[in-house]
PDB file of N, CA and C in Angstrom:
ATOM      1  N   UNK A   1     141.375  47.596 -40.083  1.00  0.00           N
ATOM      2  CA  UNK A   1     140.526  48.429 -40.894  1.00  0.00           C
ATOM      3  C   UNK A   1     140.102  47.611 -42.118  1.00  0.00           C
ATOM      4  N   UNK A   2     139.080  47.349 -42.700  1.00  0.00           N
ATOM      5  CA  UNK A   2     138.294  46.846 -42.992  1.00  0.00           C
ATOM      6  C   UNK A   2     138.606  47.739 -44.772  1.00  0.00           C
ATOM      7  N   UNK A   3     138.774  46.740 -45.728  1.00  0.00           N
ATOM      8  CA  UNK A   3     139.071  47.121 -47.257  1.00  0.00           C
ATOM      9  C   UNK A   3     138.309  47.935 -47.653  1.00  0.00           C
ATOM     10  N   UNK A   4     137.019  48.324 -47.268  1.00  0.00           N
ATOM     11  CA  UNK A   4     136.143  48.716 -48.149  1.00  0.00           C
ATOM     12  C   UNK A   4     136.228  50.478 -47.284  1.00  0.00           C
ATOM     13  N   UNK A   5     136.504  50.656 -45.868  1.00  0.00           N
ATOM     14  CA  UNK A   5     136.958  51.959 -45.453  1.00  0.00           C
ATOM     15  C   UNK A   5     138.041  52.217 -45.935  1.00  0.00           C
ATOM     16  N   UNK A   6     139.437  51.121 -46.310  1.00  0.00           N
ATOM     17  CA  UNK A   6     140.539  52.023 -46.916  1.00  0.00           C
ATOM     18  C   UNK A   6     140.074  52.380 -48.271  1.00  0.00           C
ATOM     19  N   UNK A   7     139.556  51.592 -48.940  1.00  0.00           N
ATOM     20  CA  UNK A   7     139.071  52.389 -50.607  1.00  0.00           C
ATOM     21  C   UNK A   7     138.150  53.747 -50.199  1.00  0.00           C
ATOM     22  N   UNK A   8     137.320  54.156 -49.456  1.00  0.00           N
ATOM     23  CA  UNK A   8     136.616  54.692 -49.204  1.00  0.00           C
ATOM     24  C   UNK A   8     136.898  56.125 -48.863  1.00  0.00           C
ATOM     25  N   UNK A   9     138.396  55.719 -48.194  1.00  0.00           N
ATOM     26  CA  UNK A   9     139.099  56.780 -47.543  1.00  0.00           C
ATOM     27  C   UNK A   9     140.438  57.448 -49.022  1.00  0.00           C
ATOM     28  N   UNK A  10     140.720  56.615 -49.464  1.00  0.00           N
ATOM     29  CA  UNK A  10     141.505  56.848 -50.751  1.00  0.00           C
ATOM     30  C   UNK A  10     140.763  57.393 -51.467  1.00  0.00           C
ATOM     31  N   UNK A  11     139.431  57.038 -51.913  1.00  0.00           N
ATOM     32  CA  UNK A  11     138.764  57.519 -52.319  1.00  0.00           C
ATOM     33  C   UNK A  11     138.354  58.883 -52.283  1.00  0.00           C
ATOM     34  N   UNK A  12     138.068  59.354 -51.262  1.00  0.00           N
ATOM     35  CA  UNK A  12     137.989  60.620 -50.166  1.00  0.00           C
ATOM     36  C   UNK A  12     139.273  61.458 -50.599  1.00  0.00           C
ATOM     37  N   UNK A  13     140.534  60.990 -50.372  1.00  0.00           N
ATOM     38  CA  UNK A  13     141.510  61.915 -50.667  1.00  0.00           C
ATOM     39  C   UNK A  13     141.748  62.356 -51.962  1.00  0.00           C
ATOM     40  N   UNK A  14     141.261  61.615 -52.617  1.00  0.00           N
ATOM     41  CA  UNK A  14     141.274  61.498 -54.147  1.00  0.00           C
ATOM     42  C   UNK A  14     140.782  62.560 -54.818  1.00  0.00           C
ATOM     43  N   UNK A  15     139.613  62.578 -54.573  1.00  0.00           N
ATOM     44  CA  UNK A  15     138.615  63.328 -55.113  1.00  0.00           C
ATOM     45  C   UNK A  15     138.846  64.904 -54.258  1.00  0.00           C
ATOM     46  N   UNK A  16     139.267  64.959 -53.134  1.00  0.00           N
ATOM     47  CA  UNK A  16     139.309  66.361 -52.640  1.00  0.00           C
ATOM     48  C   UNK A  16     141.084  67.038 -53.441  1.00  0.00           C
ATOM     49  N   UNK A  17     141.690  65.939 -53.223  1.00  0.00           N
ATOM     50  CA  UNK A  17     142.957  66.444 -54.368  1.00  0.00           C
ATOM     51  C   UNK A  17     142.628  67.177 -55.562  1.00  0.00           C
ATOM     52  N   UNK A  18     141.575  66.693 -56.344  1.00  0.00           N
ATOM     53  CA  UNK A  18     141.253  66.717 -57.529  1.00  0.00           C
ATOM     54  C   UNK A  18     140.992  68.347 -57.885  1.00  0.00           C
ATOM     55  N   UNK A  19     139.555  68.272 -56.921  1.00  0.00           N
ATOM     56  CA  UNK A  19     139.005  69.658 -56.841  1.00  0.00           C
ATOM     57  C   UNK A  19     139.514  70.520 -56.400  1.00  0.00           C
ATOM     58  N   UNK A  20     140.646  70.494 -54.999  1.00  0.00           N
ATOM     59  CA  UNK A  20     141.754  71.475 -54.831  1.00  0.00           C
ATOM     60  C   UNK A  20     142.840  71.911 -55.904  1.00  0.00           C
ATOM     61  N   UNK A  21     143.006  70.844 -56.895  1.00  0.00           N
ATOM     62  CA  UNK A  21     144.056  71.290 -57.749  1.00  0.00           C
ATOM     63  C   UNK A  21     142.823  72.147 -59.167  1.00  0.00           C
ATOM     64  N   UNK A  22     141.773  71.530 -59.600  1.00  0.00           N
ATOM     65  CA  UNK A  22     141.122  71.894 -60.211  1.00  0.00           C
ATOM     66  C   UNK A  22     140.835  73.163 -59.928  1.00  0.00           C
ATOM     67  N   UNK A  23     140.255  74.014 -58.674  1.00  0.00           N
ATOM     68  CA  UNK A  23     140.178  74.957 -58.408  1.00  0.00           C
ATOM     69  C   UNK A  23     141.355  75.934 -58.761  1.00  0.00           C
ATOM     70  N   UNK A  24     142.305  75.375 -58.332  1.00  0.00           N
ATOM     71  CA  UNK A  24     143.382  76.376 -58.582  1.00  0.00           C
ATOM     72  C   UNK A  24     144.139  76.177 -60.109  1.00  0.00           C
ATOM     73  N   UNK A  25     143.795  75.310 -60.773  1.00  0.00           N
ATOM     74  CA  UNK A  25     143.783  75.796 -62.617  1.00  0.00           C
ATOM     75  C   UNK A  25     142.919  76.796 -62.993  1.00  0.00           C
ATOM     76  N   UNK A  26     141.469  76.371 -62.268  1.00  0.00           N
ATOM     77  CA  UNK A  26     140.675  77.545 -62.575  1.00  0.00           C
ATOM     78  C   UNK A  26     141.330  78.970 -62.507  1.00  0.00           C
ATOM     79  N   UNK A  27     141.613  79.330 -61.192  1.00  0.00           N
ATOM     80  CA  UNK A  27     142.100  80.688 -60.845  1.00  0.00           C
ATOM     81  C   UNK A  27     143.518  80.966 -61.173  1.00  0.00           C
ATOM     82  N   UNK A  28     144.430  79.609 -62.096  1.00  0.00           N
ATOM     83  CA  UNK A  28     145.012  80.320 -63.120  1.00  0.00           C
ATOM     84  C   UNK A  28     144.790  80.692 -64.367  1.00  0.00           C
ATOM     85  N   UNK A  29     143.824  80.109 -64.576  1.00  0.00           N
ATOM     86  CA  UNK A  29     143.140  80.396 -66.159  1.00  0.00           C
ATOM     87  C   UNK A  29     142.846  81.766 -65.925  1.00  0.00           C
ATOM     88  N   UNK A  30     141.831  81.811 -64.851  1.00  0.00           N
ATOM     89  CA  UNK A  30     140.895  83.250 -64.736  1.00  0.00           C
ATOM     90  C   UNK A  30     142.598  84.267 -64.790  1.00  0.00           C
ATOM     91  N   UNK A  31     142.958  84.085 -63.743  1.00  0.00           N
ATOM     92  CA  UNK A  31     144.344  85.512 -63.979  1.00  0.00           C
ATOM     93  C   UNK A  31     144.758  85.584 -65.503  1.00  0.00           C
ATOM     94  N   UNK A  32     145.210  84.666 -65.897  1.00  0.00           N
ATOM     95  CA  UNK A  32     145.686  84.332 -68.038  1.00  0.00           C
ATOM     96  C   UNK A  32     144.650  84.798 -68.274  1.00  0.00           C
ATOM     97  N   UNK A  33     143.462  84.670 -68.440  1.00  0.00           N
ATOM     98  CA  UNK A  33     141.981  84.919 -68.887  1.00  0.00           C
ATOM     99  C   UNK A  33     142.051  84.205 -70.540  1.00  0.00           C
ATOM    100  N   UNK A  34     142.091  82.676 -69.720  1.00  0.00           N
ATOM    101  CA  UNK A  34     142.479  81.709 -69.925  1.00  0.00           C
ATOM    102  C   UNK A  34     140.494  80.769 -70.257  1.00  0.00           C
ATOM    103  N   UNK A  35     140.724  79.914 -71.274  1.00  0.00           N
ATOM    104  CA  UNK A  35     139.134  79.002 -70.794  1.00  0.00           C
ATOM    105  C   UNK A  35     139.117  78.612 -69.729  1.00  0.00           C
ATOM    106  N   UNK A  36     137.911  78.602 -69.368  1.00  0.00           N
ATOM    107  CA  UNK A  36     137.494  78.473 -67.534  1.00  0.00           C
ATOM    108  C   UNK A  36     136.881  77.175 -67.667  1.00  0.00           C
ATOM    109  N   UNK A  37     137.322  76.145 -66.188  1.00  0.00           N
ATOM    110  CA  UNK A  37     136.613  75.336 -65.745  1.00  0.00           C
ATOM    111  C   UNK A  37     135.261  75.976 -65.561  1.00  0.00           C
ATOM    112  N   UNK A  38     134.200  75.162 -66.236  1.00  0.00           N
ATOM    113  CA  UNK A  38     132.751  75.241 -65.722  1.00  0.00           C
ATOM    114  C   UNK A  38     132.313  75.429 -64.422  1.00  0.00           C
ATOM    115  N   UNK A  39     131.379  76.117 -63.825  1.00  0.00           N
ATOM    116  CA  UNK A  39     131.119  76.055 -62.152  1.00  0.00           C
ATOM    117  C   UNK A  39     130.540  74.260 -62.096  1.00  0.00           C
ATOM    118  N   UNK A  40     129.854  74.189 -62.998  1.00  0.00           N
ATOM    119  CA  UNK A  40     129.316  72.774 -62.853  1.00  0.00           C
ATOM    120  C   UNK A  40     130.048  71.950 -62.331  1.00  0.00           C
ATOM    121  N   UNK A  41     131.126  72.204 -63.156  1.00  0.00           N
ATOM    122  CA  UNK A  41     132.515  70.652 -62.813  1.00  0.00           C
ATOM    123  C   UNK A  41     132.768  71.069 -61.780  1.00  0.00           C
ATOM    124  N   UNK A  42     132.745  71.954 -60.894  1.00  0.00           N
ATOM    125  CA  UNK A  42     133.330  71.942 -59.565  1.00  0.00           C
ATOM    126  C   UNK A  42     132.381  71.739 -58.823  1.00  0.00           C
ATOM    127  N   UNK A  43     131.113  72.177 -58.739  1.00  0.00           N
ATOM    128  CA  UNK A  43     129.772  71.486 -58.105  1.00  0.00           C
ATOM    129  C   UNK A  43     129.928  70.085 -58.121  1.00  0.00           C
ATOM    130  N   UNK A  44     130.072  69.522 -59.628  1.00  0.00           N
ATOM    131  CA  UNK A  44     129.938  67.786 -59.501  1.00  0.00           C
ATOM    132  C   UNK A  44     131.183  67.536 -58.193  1.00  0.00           C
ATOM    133  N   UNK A  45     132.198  67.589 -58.900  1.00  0.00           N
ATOM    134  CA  UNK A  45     133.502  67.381 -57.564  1.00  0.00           C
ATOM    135  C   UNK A  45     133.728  67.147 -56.778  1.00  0.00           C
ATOM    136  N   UNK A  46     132.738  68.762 -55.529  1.00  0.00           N
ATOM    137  CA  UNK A  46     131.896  68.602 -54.415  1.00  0.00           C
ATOM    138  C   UNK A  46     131.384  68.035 -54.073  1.00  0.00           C
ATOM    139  N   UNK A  47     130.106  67.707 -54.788  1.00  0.00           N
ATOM    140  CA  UNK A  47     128.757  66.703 -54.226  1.00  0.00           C
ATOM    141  C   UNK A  47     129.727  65.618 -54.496  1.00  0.00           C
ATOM    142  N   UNK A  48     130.275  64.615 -55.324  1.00  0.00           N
ATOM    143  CA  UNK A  48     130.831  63.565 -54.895  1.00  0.00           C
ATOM    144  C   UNK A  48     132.182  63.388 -54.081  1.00  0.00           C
ATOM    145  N   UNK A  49     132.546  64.227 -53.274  1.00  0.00           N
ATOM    146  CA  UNK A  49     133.015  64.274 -51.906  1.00  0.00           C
ATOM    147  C   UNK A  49     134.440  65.299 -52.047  1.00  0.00           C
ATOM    148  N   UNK A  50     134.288  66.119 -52.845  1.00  0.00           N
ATOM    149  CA  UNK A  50     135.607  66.853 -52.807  1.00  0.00           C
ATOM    150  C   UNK A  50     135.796  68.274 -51.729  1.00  0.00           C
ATOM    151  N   UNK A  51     134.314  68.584 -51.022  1.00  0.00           N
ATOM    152  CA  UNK A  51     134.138  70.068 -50.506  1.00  0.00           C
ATOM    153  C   UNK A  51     135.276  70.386 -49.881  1.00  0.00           C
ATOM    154  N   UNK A  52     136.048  69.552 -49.017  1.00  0.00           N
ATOM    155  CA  UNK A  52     137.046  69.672 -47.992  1.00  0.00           C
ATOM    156  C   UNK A  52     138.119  70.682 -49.253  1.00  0.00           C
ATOM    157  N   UNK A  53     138.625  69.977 -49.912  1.00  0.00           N
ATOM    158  CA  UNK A  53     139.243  70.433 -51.020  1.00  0.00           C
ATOM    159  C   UNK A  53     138.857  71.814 -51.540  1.00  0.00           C
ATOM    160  N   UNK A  54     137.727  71.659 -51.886  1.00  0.00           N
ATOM    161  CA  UNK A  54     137.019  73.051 -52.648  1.00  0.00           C
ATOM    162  C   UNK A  54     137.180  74.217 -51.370  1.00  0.00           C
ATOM    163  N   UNK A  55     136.891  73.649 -49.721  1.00  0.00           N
ATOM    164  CA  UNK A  55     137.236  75.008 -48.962  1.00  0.00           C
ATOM    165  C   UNK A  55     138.415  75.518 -48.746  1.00  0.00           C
ATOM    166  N   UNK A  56     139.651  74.166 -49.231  1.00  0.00           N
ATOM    167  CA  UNK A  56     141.025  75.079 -48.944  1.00  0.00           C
ATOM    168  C   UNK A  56     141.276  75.516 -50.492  1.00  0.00           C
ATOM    169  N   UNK A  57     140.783  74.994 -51.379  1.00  0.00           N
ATOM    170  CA  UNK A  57     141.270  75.869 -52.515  1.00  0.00           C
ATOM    171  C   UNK A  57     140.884  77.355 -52.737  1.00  0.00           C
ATOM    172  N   UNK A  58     139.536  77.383 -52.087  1.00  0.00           N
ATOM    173  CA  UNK A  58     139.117  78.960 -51.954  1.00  0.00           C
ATOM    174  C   UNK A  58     139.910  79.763 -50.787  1.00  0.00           C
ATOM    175  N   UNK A  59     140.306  79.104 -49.613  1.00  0.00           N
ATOM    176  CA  UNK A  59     141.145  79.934 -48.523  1.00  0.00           C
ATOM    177  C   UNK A  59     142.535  80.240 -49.514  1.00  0.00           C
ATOM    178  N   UNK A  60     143.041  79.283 -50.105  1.00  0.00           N
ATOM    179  CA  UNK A  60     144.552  79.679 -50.527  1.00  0.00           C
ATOM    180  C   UNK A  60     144.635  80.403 -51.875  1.00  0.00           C
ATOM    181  N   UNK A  61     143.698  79.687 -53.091  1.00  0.00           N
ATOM    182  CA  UNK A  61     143.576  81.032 -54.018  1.00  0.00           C
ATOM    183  C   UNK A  61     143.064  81.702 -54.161  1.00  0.00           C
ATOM    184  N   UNK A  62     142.562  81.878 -53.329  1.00  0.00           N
ATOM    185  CA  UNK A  62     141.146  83.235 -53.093  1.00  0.00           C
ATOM    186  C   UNK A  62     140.384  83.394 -54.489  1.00  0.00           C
ATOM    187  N   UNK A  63     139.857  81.957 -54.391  1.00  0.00           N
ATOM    188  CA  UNK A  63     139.059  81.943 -55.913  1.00  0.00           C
ATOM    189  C   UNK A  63     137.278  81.524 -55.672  1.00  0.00           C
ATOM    190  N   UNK A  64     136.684  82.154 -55.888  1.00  0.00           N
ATOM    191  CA  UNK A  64     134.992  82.044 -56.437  1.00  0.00           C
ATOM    192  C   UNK A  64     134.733  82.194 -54.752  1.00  0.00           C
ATOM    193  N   UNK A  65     135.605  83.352 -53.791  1.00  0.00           N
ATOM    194  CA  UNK A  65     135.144  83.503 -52.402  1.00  0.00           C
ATOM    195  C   UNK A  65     133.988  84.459 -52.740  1.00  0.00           C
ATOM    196  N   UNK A  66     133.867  85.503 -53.648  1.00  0.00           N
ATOM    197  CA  UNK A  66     132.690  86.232 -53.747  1.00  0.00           C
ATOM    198  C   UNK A  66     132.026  85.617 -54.065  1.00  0.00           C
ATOM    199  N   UNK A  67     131.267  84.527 -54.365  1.00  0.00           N
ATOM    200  CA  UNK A  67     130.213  84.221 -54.917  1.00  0.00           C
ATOM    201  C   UNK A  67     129.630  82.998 -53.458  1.00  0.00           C
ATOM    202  N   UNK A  68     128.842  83.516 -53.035  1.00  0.00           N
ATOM    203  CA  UNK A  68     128.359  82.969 -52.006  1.00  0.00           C
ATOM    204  C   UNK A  68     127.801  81.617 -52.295  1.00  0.00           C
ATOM    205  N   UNK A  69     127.238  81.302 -53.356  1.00  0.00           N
ATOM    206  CA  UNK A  69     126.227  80.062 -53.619  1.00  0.00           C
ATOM    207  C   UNK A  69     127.854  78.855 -53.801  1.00  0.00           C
ATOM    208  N   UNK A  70     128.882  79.299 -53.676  1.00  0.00           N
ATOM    209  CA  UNK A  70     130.374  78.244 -53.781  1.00  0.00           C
ATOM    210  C   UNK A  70     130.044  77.883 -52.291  1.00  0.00           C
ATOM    211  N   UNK A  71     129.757  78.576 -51.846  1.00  0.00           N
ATOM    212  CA  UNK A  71     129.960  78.683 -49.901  1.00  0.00           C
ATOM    213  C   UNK A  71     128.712  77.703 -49.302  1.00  0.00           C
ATOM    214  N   UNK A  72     127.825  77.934 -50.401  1.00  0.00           N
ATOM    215  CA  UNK A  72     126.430  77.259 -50.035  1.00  0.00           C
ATOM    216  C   UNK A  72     126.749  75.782 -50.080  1.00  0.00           C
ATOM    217  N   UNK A  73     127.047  74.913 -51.630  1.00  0.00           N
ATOM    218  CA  UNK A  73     127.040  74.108 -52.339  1.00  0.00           C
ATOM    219  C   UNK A  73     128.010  73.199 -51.663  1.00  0.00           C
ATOM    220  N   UNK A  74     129.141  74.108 -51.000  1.00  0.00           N
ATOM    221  CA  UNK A  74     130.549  72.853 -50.377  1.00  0.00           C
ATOM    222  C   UNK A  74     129.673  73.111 -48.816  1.00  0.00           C
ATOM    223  N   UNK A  75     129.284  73.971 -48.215  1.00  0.00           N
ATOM    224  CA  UNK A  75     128.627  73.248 -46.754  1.00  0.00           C
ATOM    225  C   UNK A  75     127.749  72.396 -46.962  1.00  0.00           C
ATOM    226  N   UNK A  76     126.827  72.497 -48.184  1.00  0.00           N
ATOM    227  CA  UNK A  76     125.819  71.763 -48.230  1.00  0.00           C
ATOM    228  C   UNK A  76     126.405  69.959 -48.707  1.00  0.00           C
ATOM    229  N   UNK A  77     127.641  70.048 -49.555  1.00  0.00           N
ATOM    230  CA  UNK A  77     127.673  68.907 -49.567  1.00  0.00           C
ATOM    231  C   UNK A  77     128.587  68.656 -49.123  1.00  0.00           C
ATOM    232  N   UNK A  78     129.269  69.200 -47.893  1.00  0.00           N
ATOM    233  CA  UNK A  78     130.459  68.495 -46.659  1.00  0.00           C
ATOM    234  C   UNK A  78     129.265  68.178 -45.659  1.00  0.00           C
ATOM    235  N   UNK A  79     128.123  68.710 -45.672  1.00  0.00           N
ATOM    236  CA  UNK A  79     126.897  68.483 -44.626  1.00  0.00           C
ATOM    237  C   UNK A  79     126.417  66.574 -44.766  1.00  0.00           C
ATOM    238  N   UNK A  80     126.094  66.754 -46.159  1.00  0.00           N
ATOM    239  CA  UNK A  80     125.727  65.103 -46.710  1.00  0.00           C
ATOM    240  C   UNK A  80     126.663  64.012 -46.456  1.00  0.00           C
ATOM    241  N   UNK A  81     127.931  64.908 -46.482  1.00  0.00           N
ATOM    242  CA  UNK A  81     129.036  63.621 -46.946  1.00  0.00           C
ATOM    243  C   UNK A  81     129.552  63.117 -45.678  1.00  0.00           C
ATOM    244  N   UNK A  82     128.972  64.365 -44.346  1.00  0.00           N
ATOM    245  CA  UNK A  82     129.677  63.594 -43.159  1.00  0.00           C
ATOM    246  C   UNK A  82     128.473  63.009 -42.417  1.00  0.00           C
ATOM    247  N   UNK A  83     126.991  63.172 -43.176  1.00  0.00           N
ATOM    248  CA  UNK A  83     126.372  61.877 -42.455  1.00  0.00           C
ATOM    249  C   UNK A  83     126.207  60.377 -42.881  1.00  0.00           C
ATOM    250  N   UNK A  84     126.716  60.198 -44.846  1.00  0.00           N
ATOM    251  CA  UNK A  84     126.816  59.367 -45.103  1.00  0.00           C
ATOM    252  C   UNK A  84     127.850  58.680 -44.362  1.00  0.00           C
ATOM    253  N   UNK A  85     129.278  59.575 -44.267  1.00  0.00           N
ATOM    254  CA  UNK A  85     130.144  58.571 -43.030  1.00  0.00           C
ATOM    255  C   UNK A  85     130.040  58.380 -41.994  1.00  0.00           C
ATOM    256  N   UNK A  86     128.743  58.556 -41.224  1.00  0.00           N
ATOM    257  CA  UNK A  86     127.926  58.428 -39.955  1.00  0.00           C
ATOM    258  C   UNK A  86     127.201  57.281 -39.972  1.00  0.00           C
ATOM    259  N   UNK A  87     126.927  57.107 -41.625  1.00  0.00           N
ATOM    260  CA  UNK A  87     125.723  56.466 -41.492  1.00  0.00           C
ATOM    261  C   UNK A  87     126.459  55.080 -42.341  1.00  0.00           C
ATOM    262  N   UNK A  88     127.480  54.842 -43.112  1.00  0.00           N
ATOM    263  CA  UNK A  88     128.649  54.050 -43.056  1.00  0.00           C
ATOM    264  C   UNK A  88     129.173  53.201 -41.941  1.00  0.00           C
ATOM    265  N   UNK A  89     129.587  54.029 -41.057  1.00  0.00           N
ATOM    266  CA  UNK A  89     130.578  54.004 -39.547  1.00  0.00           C
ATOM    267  C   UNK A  89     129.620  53.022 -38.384  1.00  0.00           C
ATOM    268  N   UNK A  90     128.022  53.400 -38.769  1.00  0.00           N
ATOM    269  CA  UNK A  90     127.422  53.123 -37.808  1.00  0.00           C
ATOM    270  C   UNK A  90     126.941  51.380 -38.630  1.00  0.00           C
ATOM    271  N   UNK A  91     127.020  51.384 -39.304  1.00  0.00           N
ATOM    272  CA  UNK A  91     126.892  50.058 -40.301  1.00  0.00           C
ATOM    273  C   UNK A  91     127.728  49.177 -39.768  1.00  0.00           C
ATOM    274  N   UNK A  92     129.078  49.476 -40.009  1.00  0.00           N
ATOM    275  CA  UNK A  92     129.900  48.896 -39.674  1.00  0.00           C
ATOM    276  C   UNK A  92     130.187  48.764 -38.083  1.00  0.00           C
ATOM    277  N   UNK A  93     129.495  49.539 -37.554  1.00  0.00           N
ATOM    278  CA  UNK A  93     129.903  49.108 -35.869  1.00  0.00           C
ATOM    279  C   UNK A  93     131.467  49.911 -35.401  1.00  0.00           C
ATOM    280  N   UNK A  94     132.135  50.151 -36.529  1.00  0.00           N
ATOM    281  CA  UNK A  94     133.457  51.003 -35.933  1.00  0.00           C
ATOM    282  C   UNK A  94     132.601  52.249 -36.234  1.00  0.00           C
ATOM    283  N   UNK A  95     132.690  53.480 -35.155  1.00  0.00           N
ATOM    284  CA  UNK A  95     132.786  55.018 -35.775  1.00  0.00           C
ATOM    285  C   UNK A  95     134.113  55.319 -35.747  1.00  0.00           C
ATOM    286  N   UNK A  96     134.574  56.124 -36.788  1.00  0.00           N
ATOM    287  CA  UNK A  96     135.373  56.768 -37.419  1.00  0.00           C
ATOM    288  C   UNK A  96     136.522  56.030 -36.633  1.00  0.00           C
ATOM    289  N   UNK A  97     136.996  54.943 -37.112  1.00  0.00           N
ATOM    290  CA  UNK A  97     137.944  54.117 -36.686  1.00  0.00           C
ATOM    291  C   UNK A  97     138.380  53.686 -35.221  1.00  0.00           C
ATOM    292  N   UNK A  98     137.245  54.452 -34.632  1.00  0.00           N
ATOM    293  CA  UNK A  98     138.248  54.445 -32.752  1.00  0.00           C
ATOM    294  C   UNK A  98     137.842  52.702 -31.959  1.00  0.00           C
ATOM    295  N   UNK A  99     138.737  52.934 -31.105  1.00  0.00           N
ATOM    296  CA  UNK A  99     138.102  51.362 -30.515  1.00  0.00           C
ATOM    297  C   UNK A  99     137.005  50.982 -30.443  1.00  0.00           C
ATOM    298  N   UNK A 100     136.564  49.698 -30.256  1.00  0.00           N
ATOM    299  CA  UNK A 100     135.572  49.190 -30.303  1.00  0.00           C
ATOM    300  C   UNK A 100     134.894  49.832 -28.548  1.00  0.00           C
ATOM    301  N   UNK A 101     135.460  49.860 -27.968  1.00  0.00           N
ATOM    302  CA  UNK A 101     134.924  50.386 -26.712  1.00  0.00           C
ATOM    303  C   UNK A 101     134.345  51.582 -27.543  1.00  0.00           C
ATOM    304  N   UNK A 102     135.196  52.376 -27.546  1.00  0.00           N
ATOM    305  CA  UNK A 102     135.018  54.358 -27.942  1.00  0.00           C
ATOM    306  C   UNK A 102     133.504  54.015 -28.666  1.00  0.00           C
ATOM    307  N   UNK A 103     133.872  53.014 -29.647  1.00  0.00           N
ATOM    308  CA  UNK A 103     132.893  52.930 -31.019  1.00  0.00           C
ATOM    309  C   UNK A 103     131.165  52.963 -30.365  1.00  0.00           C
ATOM    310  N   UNK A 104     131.327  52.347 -29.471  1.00  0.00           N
ATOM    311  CA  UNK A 104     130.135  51.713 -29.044  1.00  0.00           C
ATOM    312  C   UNK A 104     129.611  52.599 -28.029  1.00  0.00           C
ATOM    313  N   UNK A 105     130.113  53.562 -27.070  1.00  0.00           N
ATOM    314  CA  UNK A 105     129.890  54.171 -26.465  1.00  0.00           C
ATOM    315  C   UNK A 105     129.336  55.758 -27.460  1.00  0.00           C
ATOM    316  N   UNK A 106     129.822  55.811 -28.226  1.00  0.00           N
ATOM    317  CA  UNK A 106     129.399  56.709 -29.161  1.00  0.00           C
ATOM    318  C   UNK A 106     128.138  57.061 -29.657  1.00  0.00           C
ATOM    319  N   UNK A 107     127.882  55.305 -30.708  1.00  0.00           N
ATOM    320  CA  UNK A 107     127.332  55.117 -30.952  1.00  0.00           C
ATOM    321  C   UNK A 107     125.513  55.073 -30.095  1.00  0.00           C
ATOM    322  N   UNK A 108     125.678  54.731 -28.492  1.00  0.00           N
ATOM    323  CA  UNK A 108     124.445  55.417 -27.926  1.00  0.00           C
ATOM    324  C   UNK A 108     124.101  56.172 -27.866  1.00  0.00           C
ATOM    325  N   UNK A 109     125.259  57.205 -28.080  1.00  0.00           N
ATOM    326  CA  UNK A 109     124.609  58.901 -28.371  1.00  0.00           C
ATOM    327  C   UNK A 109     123.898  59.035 -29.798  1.00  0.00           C
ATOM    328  N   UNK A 110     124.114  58.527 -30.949  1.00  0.00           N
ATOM    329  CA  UNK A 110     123.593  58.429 -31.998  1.00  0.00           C
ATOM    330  C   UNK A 110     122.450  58.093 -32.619  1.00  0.00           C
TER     331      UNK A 110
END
């Protein structure tokens, strides 16, 4: 595996950590009624690759599930973020790490 997919991928976990734990300060603040994380900061979060995060923080603290445009913003940017790693993967000639056989056979469907 190739340095620049393990930063990439650390990277990835990183940032969805972030916004999963961020989310759920939020929705302890909100119960305290406590200062609130901005929606913004959790939008930014998202769009730079945290959605995965942002959808289990809403399944487990059942936080900002009413507000539909949360629902919009993390499909819309788990939508972007898994063709940039499509469009990464296919750069590199590995998709999503599998053999070079798998990789390539894939890749004609693409």
């Amino acid at each position: 595996m190739s340095l620049y997919i393990k930063i990439l991928l650390i990277y990835t976990l990183i940032i969805n950590i972030a916004l999963f734990f961020t989310m759920g300060f939020d929705k302890h603040c909100a119960v305290k009624e406590k200062r609130r994380i901005p929606e913004a900061t959790l939008f930014i979060l998202a769009l730079l690759g945290g959605s995965i995060g942002g959808f289990l923080s809403m399944k487990l603290f059942h936080h900002k599930t009413k507000k539909w445009y949360f629902y919009v913003i993390f499909v819309l940017a788990l939508f972007f973020q898994i063709i940039l790693w499509i469009l990464l993967f296919s750069k590199s000639k590995t998709f999503l790490l599998l053999p070079e056989a798998t990789s390539s056979y894939i890749m004609t469907w693409i």
